[in-house]
PDB file of N, CA and C in Angstrom:
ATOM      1  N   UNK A   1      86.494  28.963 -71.949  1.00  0.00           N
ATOM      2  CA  UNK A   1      87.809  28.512 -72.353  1.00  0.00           C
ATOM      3  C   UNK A   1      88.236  27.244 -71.629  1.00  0.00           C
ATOM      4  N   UNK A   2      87.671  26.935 -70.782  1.00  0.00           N
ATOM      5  CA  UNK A   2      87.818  25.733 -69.412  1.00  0.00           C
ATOM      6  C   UNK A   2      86.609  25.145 -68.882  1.00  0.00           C
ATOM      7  N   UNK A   3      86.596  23.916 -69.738  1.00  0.00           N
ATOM      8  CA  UNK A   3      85.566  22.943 -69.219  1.00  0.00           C
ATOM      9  C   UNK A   3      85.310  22.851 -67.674  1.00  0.00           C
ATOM     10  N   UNK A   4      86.436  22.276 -67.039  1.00  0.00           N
ATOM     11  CA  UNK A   4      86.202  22.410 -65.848  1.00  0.00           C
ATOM     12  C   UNK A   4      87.247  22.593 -64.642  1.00  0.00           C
ATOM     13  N   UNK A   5      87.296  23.558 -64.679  1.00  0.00           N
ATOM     14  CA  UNK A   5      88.159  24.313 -63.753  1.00  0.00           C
ATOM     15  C   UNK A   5      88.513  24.579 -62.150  1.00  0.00           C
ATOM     16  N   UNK A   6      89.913  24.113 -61.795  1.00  0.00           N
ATOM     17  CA  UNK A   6      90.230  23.958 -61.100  1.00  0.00           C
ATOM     18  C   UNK A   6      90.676  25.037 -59.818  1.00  0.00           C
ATOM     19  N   UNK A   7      89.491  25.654 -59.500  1.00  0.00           N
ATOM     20  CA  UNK A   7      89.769  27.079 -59.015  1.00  0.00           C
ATOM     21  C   UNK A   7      89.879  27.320 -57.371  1.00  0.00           C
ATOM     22  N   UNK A   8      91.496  27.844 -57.289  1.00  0.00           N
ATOM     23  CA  UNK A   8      91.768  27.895 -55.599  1.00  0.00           C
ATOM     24  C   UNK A   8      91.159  29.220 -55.765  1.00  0.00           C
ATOM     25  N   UNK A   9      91.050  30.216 -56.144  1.00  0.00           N
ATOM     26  CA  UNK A   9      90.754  31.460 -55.395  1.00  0.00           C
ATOM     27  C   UNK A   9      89.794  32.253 -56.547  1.00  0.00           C
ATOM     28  N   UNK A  10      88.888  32.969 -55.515  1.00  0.00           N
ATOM     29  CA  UNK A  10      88.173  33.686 -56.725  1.00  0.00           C
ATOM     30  C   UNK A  10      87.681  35.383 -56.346  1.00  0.00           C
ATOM     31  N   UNK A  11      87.570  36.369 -56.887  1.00  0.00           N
ATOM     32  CA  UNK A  11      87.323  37.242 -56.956  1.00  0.00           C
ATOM     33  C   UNK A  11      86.373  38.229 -57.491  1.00  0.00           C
ATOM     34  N   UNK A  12      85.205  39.275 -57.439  1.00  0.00           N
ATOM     35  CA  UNK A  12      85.331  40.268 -58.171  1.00  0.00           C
ATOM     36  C   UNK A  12      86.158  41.266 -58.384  1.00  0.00           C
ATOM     37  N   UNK A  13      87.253  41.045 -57.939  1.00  0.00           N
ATOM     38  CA  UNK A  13      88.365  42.535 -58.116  1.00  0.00           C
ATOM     39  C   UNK A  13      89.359  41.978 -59.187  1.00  0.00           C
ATOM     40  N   UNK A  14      89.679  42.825 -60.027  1.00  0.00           N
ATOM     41  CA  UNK A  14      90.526  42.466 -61.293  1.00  0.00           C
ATOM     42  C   UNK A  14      91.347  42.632 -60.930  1.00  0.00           C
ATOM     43  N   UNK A  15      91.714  43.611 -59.731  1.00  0.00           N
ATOM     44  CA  UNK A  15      92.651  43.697 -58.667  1.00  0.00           C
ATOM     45  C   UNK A  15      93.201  42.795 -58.552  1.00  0.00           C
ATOM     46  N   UNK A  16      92.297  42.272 -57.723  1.00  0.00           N
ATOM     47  CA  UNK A  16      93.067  40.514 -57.151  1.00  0.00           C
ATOM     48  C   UNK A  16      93.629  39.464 -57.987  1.00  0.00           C
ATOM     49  N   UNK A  17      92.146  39.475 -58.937  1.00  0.00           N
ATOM     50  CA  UNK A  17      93.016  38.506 -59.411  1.00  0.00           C
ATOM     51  C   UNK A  17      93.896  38.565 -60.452  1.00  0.00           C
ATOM     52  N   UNK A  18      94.753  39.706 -60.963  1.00  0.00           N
ATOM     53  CA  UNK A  18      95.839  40.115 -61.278  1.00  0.00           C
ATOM     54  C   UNK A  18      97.057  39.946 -60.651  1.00  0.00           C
ATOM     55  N   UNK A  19      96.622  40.469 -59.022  1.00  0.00           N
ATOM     56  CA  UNK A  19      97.470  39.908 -58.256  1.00  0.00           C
ATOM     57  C   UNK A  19      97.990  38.398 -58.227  1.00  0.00           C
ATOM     58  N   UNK A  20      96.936  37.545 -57.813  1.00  0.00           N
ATOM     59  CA  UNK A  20      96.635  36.583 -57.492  1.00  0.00           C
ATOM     60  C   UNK A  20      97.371  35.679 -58.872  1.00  0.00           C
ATOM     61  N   UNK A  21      97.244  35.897 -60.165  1.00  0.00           N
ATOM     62  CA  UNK A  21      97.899  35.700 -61.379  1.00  0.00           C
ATOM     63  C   UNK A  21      99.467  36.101 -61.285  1.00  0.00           C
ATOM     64  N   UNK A  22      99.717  37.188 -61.010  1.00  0.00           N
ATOM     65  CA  UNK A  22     101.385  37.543 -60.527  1.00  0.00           C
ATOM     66  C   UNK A  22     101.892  37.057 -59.683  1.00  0.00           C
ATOM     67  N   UNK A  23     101.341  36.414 -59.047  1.00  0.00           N
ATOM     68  CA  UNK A  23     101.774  35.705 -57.520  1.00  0.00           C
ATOM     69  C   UNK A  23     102.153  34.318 -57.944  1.00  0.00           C
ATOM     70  N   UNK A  24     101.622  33.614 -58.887  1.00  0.00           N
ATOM     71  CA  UNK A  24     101.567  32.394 -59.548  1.00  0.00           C
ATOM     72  C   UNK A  24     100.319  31.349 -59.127  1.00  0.00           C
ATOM     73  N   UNK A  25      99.130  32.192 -58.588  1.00  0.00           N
ATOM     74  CA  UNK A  25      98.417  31.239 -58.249  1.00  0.00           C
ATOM     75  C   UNK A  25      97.759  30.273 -59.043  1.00  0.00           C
ATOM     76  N   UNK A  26      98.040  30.920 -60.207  1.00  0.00           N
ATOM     77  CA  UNK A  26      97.032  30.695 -61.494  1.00  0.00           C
ATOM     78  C   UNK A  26      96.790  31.598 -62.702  1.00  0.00           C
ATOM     79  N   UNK A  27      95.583  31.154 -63.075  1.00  0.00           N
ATOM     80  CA  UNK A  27      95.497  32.695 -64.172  1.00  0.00           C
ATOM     81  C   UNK A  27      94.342  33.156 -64.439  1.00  0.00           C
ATOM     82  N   UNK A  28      94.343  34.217 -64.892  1.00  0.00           N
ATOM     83  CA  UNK A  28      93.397  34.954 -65.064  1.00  0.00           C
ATOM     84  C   UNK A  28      92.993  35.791 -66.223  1.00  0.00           C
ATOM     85  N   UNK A  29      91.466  36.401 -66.066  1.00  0.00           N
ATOM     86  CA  UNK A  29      91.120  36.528 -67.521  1.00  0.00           C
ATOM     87  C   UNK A  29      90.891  38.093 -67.184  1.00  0.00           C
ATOM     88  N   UNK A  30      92.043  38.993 -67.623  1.00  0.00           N
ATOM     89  CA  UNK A  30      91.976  40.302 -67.046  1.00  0.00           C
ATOM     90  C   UNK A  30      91.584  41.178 -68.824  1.00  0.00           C
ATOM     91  N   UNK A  31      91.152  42.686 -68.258  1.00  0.00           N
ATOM     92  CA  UNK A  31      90.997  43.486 -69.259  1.00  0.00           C
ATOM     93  C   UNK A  31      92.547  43.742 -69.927  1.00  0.00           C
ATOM     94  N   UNK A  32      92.478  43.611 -71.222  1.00  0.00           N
ATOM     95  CA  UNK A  32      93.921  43.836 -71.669  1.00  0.00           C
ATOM     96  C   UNK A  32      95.034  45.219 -71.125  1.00  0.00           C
ATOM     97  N   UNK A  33      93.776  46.012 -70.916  1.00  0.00           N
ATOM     98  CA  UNK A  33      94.658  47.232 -70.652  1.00  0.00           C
ATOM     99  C   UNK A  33      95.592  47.620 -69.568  1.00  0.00           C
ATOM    100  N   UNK A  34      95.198  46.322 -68.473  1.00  0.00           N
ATOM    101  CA  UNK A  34      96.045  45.937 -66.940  1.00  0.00           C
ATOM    102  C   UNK A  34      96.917  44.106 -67.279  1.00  0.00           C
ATOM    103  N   UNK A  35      96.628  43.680 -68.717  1.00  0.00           N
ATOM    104  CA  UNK A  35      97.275  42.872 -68.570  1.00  0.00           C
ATOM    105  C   UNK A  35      98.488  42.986 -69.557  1.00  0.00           C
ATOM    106  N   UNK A  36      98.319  44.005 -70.370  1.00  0.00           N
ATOM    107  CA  UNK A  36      99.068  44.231 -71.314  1.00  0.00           C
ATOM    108  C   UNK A  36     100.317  44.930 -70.875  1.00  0.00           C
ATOM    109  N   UNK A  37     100.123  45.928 -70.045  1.00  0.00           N
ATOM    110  CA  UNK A  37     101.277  46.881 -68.915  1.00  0.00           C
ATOM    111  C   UNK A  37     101.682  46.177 -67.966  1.00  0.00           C
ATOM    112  N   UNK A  38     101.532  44.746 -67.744  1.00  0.00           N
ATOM    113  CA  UNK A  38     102.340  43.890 -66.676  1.00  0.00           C
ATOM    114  C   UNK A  38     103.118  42.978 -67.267  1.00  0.00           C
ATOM    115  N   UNK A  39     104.425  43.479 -67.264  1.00  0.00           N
ATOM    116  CA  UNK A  39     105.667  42.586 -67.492  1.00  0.00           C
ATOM    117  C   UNK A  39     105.720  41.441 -66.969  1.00  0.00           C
ATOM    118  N   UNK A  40     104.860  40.943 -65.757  1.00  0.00           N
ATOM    119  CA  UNK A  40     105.408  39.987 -65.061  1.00  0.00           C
ATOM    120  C   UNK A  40     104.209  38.944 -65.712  1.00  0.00           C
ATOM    121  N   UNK A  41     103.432  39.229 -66.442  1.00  0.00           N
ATOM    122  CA  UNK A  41     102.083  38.281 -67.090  1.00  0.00           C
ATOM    123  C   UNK A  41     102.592  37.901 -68.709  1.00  0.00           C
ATOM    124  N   UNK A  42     102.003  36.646 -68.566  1.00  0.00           N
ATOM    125  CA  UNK A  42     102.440  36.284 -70.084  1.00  0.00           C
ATOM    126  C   UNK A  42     100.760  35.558 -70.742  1.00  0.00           C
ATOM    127  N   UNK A  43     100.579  36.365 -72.000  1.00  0.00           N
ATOM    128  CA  UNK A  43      99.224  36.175 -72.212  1.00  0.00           C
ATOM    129  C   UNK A  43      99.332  34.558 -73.060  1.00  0.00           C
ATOM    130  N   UNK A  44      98.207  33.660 -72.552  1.00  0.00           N
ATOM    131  CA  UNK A  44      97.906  32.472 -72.608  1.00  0.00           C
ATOM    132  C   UNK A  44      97.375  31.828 -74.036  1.00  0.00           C
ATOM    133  N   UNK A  45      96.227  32.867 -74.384  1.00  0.00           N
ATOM    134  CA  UNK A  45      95.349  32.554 -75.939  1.00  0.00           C
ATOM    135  C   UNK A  45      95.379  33.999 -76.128  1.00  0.00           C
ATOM    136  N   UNK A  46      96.520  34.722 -76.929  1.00  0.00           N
ATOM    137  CA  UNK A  46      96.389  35.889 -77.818  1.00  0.00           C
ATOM    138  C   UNK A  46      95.571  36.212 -78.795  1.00  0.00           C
ATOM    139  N   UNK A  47      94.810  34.807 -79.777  1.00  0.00           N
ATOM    140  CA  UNK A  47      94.297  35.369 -80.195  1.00  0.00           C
ATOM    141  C   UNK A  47      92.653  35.297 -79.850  1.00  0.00           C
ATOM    142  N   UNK A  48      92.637  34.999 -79.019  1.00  0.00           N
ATOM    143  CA  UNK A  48      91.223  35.272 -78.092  1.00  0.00           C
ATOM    144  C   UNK A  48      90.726  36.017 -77.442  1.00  0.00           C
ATOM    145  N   UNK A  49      89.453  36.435 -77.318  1.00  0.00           N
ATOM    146  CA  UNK A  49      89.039  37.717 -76.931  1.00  0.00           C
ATOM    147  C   UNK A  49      87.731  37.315 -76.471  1.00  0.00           C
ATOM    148  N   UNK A  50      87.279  38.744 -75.350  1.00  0.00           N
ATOM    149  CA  UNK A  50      86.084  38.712 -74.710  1.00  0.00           C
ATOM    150  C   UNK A  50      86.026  39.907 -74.497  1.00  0.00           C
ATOM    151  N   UNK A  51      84.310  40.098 -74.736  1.00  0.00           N
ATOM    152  CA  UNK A  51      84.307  41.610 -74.552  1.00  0.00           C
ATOM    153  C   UNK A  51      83.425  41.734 -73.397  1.00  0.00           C
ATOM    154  N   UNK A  52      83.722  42.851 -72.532  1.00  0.00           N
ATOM    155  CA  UNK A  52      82.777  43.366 -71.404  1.00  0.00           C
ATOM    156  C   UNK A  52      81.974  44.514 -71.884  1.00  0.00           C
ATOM    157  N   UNK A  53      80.994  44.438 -70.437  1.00  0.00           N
ATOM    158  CA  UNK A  53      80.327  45.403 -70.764  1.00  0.00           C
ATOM    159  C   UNK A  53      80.364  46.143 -69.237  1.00  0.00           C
ATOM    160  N   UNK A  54      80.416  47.122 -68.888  1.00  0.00           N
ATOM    161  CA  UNK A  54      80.835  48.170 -67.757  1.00  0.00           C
ATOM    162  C   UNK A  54      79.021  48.717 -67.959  1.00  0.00           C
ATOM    163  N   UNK A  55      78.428  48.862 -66.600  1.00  0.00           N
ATOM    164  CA  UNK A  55      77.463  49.434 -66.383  1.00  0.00           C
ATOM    165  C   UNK A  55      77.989  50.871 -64.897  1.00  0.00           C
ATOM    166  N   UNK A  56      77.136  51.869 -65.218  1.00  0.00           N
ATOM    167  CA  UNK A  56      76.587  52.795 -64.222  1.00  0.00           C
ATOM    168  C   UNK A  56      75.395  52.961 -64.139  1.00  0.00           C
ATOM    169  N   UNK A  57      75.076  52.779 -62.773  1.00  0.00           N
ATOM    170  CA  UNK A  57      74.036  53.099 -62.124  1.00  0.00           C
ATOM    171  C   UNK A  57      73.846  53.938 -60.710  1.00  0.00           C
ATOM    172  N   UNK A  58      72.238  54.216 -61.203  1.00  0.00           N
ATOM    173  CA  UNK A  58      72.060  55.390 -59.912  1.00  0.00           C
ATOM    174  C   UNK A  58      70.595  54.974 -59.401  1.00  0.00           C
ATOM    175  N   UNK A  59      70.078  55.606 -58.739  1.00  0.00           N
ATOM    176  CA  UNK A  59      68.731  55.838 -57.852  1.00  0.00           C
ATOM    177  C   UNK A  59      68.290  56.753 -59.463  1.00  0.00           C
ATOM    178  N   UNK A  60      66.703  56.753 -59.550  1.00  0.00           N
ATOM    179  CA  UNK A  60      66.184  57.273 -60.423  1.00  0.00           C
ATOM    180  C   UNK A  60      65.908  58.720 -60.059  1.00  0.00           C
ATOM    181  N   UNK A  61      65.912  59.001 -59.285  1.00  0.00           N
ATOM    182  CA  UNK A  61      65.791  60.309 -58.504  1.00  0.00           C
ATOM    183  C   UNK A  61      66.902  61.565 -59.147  1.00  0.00           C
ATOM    184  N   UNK A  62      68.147  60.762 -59.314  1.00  0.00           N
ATOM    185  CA  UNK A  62      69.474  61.200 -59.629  1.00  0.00           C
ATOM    186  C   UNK A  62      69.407  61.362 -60.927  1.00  0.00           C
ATOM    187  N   UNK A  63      68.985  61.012 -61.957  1.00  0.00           N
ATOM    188  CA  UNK A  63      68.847  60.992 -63.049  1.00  0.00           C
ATOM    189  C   UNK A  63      68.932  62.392 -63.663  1.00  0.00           C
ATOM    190  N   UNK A  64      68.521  63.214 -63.046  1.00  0.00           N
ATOM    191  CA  UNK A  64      68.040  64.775 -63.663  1.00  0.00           C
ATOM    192  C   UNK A  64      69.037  65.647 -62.985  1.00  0.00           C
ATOM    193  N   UNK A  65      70.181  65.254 -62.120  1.00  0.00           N
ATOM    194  CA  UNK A  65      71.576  65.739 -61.579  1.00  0.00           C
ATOM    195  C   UNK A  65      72.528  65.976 -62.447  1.00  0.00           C
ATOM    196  N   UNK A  66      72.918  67.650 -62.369  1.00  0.00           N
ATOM    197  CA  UNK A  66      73.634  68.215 -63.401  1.00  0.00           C
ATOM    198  C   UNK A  66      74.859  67.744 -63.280  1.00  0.00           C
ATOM    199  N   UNK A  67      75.030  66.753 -61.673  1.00  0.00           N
ATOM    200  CA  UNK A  67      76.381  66.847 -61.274  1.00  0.00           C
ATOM    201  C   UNK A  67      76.687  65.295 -61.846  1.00  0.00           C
ATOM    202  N   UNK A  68      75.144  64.559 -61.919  1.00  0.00           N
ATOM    203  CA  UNK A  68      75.944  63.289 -62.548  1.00  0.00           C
ATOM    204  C   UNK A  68      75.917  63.163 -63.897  1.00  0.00           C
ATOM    205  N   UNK A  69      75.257  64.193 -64.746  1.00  0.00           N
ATOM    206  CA  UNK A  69      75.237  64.317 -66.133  1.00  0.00           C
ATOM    207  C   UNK A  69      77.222  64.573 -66.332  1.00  0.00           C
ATOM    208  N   UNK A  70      77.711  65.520 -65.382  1.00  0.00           N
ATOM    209  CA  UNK A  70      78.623  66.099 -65.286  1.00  0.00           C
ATOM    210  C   UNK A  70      79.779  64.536 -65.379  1.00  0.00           C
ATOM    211  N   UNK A  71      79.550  63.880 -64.548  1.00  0.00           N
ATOM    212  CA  UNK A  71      80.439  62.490 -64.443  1.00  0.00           C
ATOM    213  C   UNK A  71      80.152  61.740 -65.513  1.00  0.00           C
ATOM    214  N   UNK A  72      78.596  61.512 -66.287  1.00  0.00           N
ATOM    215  CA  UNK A  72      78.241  60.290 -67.011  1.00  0.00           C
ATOM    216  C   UNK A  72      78.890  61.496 -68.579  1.00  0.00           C
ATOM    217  N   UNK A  73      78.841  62.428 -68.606  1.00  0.00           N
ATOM    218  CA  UNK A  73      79.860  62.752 -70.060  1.00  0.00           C
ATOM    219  C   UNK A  73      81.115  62.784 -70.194  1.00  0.00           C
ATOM    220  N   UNK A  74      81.816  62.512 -68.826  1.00  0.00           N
ATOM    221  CA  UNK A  74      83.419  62.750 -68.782  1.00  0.00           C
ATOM    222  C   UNK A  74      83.741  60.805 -68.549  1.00  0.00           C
ATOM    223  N   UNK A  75      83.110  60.064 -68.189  1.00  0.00           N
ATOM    224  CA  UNK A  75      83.142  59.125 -68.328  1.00  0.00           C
ATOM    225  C   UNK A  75      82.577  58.633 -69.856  1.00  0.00           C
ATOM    226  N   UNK A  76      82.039  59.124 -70.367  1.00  0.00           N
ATOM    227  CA  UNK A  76      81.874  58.336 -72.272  1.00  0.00           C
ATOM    228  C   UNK A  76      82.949  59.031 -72.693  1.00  0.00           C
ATOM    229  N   UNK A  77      82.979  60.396 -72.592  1.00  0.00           N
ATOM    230  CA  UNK A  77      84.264  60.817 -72.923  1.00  0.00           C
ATOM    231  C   UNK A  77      85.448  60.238 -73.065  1.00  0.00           C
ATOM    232  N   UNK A  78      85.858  59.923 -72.092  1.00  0.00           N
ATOM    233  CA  UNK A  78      87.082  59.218 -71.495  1.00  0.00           C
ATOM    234  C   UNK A  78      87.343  57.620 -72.221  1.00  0.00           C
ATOM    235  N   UNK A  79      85.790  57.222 -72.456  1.00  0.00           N
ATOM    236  CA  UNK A  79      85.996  55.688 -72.508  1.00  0.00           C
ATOM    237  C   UNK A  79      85.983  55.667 -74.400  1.00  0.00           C
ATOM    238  N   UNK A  80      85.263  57.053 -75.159  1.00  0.00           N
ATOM    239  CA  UNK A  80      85.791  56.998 -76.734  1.00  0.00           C
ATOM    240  C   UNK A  80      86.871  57.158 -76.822  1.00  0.00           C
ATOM    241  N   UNK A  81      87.608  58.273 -76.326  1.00  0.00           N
ATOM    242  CA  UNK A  81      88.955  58.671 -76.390  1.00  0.00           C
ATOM    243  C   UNK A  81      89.806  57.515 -75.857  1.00  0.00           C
ATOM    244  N   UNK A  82      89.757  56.674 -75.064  1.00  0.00           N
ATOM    245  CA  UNK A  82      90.501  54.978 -75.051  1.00  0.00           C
ATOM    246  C   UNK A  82      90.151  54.025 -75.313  1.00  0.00           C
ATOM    247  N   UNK A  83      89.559  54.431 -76.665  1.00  0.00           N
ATOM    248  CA  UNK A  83      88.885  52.971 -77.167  1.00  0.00           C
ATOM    249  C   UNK A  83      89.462  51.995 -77.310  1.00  0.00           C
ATOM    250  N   UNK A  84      90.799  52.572 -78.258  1.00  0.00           N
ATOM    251  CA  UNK A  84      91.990  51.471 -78.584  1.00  0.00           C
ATOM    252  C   UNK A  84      93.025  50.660 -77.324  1.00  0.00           C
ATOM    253  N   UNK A  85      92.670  51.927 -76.312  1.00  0.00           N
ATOM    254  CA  UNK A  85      93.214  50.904 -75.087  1.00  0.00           C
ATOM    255  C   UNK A  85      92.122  49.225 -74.707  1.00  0.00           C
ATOM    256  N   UNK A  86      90.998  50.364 -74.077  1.00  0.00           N
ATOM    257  CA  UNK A  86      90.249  49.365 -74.075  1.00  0.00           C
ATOM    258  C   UNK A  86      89.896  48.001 -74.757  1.00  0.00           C
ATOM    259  N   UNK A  87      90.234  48.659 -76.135  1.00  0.00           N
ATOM    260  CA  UNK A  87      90.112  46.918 -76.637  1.00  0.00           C
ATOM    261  C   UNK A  87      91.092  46.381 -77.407  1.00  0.00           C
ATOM    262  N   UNK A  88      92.258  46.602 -76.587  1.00  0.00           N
ATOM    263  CA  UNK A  88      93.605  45.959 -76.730  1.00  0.00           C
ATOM    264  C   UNK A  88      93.992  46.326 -78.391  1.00  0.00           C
ATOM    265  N   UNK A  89      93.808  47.551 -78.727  1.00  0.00           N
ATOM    266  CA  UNK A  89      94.450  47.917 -79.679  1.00  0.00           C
ATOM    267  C   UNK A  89      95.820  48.909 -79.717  1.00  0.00           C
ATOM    268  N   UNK A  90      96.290  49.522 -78.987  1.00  0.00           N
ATOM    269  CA  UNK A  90      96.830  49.963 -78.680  1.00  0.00           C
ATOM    270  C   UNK A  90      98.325  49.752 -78.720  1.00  0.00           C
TER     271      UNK A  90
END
């Protein structure tokens, strides 16, 4: 979206730079579902979009763990059932 960009601060935490966007440092390119519930953000190119992709990972060892089968179905779970959050339909 920005040829070449003028960047004081940078992050992996969407955290931050949400913060860091509320603070007025600048702006940022957050998941809709934390930018959409902040009153204090005003979205820039509405009708533009980017999609992520969210990975989990483990040791291969773990793989055959009832306890992380137990997390990796309540997590797809979770993420069909908010689809429409997730991708700013909502």
């Amino acid at each position: 979206f920005c040829r070449s960009p003028r960047v004081v601060f940078h992050s992996t935490s969407v955290i931050a730079q949400q913060e860091a966007a509320r603070s007025g440092l600048g702006i940022a390119v957050l998941p809709c579902y934390m930018a959409e519930s902040d009153p204090d953000l005003v979205p820039l190119l509405p009708d533009e979009s980017i999609e992520r992709s969210y990975w989990i990972s483990t040791r291969r060892e773990l793989h055959k763990s009832v306890r992380l089968r137990v997390v990796w179905d309540y997590v797809v779970g979770l993420c069909e059932a908010k689809q429409g959050l997730l991708r700013g339909q909502s």
